[in-house]
C-alpha atoms as a PDB file:
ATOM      1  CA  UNK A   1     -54.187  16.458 -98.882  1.00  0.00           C
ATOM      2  CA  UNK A   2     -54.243  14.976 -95.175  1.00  0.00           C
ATOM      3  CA  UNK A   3     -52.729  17.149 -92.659  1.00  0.00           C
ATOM      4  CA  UNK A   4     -49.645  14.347 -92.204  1.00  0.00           C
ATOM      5  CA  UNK A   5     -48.871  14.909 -96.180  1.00  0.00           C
ATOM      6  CA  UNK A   6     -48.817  18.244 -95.838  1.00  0.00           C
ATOM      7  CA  UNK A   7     -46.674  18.343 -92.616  1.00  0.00           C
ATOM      8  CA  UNK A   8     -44.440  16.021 -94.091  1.00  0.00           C
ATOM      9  CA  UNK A   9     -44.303  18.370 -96.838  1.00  0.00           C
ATOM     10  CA  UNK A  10     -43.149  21.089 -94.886  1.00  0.00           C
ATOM     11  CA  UNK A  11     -40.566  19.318 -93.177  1.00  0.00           C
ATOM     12  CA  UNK A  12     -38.899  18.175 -96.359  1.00  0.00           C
ATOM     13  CA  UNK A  13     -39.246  21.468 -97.307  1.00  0.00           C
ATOM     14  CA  UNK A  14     -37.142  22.924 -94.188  1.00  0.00           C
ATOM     15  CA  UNK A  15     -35.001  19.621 -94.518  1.00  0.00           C
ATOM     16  CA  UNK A  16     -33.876  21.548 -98.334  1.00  0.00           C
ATOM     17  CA  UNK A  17     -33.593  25.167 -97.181  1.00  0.00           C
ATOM     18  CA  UNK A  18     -31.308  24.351 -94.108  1.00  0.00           C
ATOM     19  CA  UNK A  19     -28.268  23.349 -95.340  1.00  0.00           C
ATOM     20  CA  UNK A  20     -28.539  26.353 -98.379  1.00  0.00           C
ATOM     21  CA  UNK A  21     -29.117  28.378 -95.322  1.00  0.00           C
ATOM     22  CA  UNK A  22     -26.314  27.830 -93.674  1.00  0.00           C
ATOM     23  CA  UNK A  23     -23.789  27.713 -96.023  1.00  0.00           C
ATOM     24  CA  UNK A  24     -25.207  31.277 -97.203  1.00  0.00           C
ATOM     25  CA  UNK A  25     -25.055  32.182 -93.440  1.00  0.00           C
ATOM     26  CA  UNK A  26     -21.077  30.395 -93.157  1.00  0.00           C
ATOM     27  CA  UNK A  27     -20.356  32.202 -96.408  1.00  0.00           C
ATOM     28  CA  UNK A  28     -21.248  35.768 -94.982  1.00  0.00           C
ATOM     29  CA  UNK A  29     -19.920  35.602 -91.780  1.00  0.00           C
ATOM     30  CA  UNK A  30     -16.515  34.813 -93.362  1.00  0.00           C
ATOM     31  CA  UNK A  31     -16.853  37.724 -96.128  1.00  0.00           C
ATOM     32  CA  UNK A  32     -18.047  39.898 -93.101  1.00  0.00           C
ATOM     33  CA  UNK A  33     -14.709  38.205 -91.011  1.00  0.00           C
ATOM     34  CA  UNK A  34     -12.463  39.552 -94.191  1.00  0.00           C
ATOM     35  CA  UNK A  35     -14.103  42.684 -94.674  1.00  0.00           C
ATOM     36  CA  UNK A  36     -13.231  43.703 -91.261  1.00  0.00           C
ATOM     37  CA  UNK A  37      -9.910  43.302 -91.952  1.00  0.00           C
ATOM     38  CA  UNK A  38      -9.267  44.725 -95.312  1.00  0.00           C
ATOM     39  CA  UNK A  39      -7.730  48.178 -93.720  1.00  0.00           C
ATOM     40  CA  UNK A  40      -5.318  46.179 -91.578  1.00  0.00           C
ATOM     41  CA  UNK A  41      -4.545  43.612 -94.481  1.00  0.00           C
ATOM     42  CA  UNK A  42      -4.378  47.223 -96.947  1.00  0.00           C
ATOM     43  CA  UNK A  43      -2.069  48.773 -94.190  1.00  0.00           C
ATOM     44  CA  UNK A  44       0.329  45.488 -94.085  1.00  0.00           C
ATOM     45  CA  UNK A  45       0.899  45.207 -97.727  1.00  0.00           C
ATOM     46  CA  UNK A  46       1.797  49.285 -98.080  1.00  0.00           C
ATOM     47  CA  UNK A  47       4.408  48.887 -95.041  1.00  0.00           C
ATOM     48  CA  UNK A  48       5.709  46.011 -97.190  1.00  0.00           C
ATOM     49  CA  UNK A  49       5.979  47.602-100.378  1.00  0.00           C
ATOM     50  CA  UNK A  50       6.999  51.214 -98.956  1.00  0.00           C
ATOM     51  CA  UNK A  51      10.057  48.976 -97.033  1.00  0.00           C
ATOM     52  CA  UNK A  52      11.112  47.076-100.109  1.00  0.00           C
ATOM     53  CA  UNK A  53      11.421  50.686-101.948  1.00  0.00           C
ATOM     54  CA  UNK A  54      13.534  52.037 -98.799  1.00  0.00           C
ATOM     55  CA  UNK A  55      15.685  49.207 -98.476  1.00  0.00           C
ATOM     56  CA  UNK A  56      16.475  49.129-102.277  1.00  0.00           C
ATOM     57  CA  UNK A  57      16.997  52.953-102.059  1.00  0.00           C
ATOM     58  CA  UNK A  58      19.569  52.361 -99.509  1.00  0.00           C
ATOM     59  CA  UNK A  59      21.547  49.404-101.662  1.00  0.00           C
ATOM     60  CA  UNK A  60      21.165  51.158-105.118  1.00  0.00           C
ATOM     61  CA  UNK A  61      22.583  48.585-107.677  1.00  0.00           C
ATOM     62  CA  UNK A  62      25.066  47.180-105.093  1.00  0.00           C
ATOM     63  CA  UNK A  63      22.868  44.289-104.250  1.00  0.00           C
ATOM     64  CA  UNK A  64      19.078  42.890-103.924  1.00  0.00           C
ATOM     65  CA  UNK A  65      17.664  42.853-100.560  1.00  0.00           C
ATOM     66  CA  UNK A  66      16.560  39.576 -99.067  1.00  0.00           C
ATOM     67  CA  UNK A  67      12.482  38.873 -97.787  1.00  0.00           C
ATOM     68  CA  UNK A  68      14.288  39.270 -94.416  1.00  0.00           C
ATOM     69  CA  UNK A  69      15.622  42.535 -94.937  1.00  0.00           C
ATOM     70  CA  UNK A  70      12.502  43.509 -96.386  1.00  0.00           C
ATOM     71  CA  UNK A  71      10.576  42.320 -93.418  1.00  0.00           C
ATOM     72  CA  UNK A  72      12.930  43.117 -90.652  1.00  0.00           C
ATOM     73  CA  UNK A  73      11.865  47.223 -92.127  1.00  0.00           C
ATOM     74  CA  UNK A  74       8.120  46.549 -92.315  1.00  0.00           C
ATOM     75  CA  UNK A  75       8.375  45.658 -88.700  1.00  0.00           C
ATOM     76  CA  UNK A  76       5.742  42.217 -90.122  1.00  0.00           C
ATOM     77  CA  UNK A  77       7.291  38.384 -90.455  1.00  0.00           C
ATOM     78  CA  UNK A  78       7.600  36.034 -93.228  1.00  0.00           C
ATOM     79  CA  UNK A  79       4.237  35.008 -92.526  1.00  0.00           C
ATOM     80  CA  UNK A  80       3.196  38.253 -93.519  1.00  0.00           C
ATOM     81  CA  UNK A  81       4.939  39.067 -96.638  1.00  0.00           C
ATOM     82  CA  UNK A  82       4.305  35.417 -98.116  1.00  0.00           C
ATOM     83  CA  UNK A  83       0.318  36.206 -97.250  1.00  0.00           C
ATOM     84  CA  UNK A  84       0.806  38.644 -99.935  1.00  0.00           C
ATOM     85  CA  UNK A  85       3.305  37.838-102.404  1.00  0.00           C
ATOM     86  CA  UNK A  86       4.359  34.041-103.344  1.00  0.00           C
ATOM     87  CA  UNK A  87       7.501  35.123-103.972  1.00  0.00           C
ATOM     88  CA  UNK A  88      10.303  37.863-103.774  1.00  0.00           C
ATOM     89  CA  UNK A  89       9.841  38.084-107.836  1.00  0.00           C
ATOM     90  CA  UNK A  90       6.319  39.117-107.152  1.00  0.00           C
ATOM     91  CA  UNK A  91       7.430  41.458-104.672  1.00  0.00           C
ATOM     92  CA  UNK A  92       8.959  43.221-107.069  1.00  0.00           C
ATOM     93  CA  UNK A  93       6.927  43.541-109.509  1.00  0.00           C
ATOM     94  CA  UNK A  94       4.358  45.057-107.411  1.00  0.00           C
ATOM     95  CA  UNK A  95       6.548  47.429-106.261  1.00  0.00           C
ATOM     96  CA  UNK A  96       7.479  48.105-110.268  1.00  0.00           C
ATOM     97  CA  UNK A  97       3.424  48.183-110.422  1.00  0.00           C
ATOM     98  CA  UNK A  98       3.049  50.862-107.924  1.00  0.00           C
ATOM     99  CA  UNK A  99       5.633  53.138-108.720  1.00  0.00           C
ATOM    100  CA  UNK A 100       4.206  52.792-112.529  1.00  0.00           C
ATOM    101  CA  UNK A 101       0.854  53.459-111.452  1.00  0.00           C
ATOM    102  CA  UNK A 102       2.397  56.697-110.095  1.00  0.00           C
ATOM    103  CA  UNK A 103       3.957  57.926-112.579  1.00  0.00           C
ATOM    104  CA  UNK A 104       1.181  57.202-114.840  1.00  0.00           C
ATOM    105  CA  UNK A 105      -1.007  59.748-112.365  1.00  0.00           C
ATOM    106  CA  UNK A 106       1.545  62.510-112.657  1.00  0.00           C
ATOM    107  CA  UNK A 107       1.669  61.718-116.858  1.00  0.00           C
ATOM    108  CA  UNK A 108      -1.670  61.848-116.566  1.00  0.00           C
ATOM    109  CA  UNK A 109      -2.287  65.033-114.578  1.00  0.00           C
ATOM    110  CA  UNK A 110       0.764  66.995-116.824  1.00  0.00           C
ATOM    111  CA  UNK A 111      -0.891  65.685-120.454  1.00  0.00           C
ATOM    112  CA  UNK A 112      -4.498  67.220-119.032  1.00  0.00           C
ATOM    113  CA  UNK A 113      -3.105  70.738-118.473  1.00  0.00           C
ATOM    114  CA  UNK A 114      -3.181  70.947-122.324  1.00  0.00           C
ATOM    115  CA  UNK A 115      -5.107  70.591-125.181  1.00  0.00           C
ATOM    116  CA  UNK A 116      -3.336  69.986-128.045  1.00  0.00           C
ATOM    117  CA  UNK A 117      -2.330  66.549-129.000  1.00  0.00           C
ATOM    118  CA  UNK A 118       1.174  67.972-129.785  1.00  0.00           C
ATOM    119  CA  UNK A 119       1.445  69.232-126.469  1.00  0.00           C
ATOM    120  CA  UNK A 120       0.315  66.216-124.723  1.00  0.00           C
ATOM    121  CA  UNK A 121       2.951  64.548-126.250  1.00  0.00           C
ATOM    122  CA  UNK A 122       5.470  67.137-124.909  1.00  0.00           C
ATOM    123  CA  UNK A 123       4.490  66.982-121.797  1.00  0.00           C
ATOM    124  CA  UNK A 124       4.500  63.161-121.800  1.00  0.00           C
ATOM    125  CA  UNK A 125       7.940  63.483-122.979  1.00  0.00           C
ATOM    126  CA  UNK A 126       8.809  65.895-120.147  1.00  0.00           C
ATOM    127  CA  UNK A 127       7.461  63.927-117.696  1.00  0.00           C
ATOM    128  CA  UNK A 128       9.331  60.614-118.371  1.00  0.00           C
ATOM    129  CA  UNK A 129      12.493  62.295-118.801  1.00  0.00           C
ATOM    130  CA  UNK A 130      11.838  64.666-115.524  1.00  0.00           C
ATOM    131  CA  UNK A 131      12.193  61.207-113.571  1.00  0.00           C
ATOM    132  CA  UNK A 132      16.044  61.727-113.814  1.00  0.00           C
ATOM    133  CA  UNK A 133      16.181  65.593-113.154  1.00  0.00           C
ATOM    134  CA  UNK A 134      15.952  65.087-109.412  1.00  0.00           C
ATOM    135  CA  UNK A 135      19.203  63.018-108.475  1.00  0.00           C
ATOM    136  CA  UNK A 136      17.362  61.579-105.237  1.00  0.00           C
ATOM    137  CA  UNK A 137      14.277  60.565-107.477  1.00  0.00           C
ATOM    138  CA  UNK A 138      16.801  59.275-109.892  1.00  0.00           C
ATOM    139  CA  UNK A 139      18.862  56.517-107.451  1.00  0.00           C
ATOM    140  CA  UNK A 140      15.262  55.356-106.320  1.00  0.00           C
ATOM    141  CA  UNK A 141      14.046  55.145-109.837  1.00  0.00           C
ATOM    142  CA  UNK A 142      17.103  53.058-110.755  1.00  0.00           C
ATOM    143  CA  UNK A 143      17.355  51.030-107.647  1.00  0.00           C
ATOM    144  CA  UNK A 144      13.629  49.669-108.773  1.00  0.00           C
ATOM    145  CA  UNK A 145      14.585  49.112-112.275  1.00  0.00           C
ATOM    146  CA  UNK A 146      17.936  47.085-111.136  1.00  0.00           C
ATOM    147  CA  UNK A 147      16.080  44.870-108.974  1.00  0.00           C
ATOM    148  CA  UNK A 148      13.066  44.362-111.449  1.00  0.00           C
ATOM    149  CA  UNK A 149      16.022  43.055-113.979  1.00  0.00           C
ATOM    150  CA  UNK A 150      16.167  40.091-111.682  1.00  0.00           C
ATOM    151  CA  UNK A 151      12.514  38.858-112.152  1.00  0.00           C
ATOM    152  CA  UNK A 152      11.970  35.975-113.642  1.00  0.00           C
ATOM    153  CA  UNK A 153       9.707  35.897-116.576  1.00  0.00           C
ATOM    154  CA  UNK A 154       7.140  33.559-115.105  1.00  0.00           C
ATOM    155  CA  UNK A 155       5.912  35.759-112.873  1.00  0.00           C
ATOM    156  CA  UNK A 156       3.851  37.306-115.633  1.00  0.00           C
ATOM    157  CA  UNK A 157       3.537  36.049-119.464  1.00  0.00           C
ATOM    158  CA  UNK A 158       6.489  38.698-119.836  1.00  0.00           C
ATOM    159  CA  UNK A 159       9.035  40.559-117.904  1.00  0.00           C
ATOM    160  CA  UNK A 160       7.829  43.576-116.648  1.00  0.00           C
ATOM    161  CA  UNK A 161       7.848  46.921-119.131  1.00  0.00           C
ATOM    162  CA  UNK A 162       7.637  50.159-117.940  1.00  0.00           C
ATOM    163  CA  UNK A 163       7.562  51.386-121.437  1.00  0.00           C
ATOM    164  CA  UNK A 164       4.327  49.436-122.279  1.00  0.00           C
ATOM    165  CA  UNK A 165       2.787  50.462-119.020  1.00  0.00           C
ATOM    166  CA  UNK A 166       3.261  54.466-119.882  1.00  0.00           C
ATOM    167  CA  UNK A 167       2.661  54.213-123.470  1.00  0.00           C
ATOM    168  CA  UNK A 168      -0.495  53.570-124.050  1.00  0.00           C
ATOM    169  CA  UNK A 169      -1.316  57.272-122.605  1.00  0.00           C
ATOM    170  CA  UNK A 170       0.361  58.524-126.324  1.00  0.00           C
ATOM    171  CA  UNK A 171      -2.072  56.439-128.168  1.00  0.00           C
ATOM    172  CA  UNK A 172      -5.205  59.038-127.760  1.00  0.00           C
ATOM    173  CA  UNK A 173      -3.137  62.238-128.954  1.00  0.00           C
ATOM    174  CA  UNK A 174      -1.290  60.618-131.422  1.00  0.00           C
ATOM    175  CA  UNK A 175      -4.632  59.439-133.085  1.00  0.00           C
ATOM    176  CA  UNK A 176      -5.598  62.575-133.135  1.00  0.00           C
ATOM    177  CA  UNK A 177      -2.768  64.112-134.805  1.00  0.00           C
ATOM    178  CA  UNK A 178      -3.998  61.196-137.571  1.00  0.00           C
ATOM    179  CA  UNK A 179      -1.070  58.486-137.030  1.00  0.00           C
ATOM    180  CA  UNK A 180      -2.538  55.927-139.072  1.00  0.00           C
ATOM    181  CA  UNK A 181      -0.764  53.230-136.590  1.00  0.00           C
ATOM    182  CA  UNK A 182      -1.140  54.852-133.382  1.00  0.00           C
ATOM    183  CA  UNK A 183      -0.855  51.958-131.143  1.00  0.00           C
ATOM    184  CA  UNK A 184       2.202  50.915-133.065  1.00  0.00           C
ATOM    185  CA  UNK A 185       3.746  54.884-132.935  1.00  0.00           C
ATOM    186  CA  UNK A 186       2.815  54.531-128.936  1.00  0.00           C
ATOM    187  CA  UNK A 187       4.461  51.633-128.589  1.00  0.00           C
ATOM    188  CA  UNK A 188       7.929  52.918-130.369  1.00  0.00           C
ATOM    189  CA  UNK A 189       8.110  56.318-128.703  1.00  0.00           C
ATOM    190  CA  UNK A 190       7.603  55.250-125.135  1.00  0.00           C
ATOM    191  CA  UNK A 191      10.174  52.004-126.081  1.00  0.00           C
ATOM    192  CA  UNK A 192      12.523  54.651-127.473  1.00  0.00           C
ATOM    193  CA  UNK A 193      12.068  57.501-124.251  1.00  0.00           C
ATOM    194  CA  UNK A 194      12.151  55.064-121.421  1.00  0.00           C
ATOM    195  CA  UNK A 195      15.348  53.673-122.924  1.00  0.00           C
ATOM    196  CA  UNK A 196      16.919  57.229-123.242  1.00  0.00           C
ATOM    197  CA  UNK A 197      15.856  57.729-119.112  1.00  0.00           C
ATOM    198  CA  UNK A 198      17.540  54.706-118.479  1.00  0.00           C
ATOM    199  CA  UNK A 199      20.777  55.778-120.493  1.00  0.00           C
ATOM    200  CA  UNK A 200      20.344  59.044-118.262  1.00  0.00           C
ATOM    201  CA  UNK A 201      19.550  56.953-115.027  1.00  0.00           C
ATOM    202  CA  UNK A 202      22.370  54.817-115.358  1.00  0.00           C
ATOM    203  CA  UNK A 203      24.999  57.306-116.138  1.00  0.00           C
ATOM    204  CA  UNK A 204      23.879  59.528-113.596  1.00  0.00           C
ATOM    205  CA  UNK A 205      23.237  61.961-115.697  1.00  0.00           C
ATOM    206  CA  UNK A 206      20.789  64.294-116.163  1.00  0.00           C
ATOM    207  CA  UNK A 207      19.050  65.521-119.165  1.00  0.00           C
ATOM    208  CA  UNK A 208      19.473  68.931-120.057  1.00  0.00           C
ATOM    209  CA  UNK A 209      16.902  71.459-121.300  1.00  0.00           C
ATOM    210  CA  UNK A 210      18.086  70.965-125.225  1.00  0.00           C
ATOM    211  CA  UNK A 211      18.235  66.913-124.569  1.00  0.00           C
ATOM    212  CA  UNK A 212      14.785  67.220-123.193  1.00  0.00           C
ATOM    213  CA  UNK A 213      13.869  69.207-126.190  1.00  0.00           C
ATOM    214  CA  UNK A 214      15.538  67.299-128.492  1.00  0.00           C
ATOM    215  CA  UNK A 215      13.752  64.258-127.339  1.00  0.00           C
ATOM    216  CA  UNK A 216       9.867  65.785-127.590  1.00  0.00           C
ATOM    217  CA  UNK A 217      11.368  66.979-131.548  1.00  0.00           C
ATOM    218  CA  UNK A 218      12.106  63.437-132.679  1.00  0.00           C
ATOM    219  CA  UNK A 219       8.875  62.162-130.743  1.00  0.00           C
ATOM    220  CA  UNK A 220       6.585  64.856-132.512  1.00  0.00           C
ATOM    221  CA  UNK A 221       8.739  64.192-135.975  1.00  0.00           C
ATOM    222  CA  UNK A 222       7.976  60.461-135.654  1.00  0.00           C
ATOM    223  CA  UNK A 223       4.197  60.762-134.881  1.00  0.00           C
ATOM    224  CA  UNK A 224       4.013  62.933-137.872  1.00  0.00           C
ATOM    225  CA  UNK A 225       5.568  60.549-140.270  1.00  0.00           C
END
């Protein structure tokens, strides 16, 4: 091969590489660019979502607040909260998300401080209904579930369920107390206790020691059946 060929090789070579080069090179200076701002973009969207819960503390199930109200709290614009959410219905939701997820880490951390599947349940049970003991935890529990009743069901493929969200923590204990449906028997009990906390959560109420008891009976009668 002359030395032209082979320098012409070379250069078509180069003439290839460059432009996977660079868009490799584009493409990580712009996932370096977001990287760096993950912790403010992470602070922005708790400010958000801790503001939503505050202002729908304050208006209980008198009204909805607006994205402005929302925003004027976080101390962020429009701009901001529509980087986040598309719309006040998504909002929501991931508000109804969070507090979910937290209440799942508190099911999970009471259910772990036993061992028997009975008990689990119990303290599943205990820790639903609890949500209503405290009357301060109670109006913001409420105040959430009023304004998720106002999302529209194309936000997701179905409205929101707090019930299906917390059940699926039964499943394990009640397959080990031998439910031969224990997806099913999940699915009922947690339908059938986060209905009861909203009864309580609605009437202001809360549950006494034998209605708490009560409760875990039918539960552990039903997952026996």
């Amino acid at each position: 091969m002359s030395p032209l060929v082979s320098c012409q090789n070379t250069i078509l070579v180069r003439e290839n590489l460059i432009p996977d080069r660079a868009e490799d090179l584009a493409e990580r200076i712009a996932l370096d660019a977001l990287a760096k701002r993950v912790p403010e973009r992470s602070l922005e969207v708790r400010r958000l979502l801790d503001a939503g819960l505050s202002v729908m503390r304050e208006r209980g199930t008198m009204s909805r607040p607006r994205v402005a109200d929302i925003v004027a709290a976080a101390g962020l614009s429009n701009d901001a909260f529509y980087r986040y959410f598309e719309s006040k219905d998504a909002f929501v939701a991931a508000i109804l998300d969070d507090g979910m997820a937290r209440l799942s880490s508190y099911l999970i951390h009471q259910m772990a401080k036993v061992e028997d599947p009975r008990a689990k349940i119990s303290a599943w049970v205990e820790g639903i209904l609890s949500q209503a003991a405290d009357l301060s935890a109670a109006g913001t529990t409420l105040a959430v579930l009023y304004n998720a009743g106002s999302i529209n069901a194309g936000v997701d493929a179905s409205p929101p369920s707090a019930s299906s969200a917390l059940g699926h923590l039964l499943i394990e204990p009640l397959t080990e107390l031998g439910s031969p449906s224990p997806t099913l028997d999940a699915s009922v009990v947690s339908h059938a206790v986060v209905g009861q906390l909203s009864e309580f959560l609605w009437q202001r109420t809360q549950p006494t020691t034998s209605q708490i008891a009560r409760v875990v009976s039918l539960c552990l009668a039903l997952s026996e059946a």
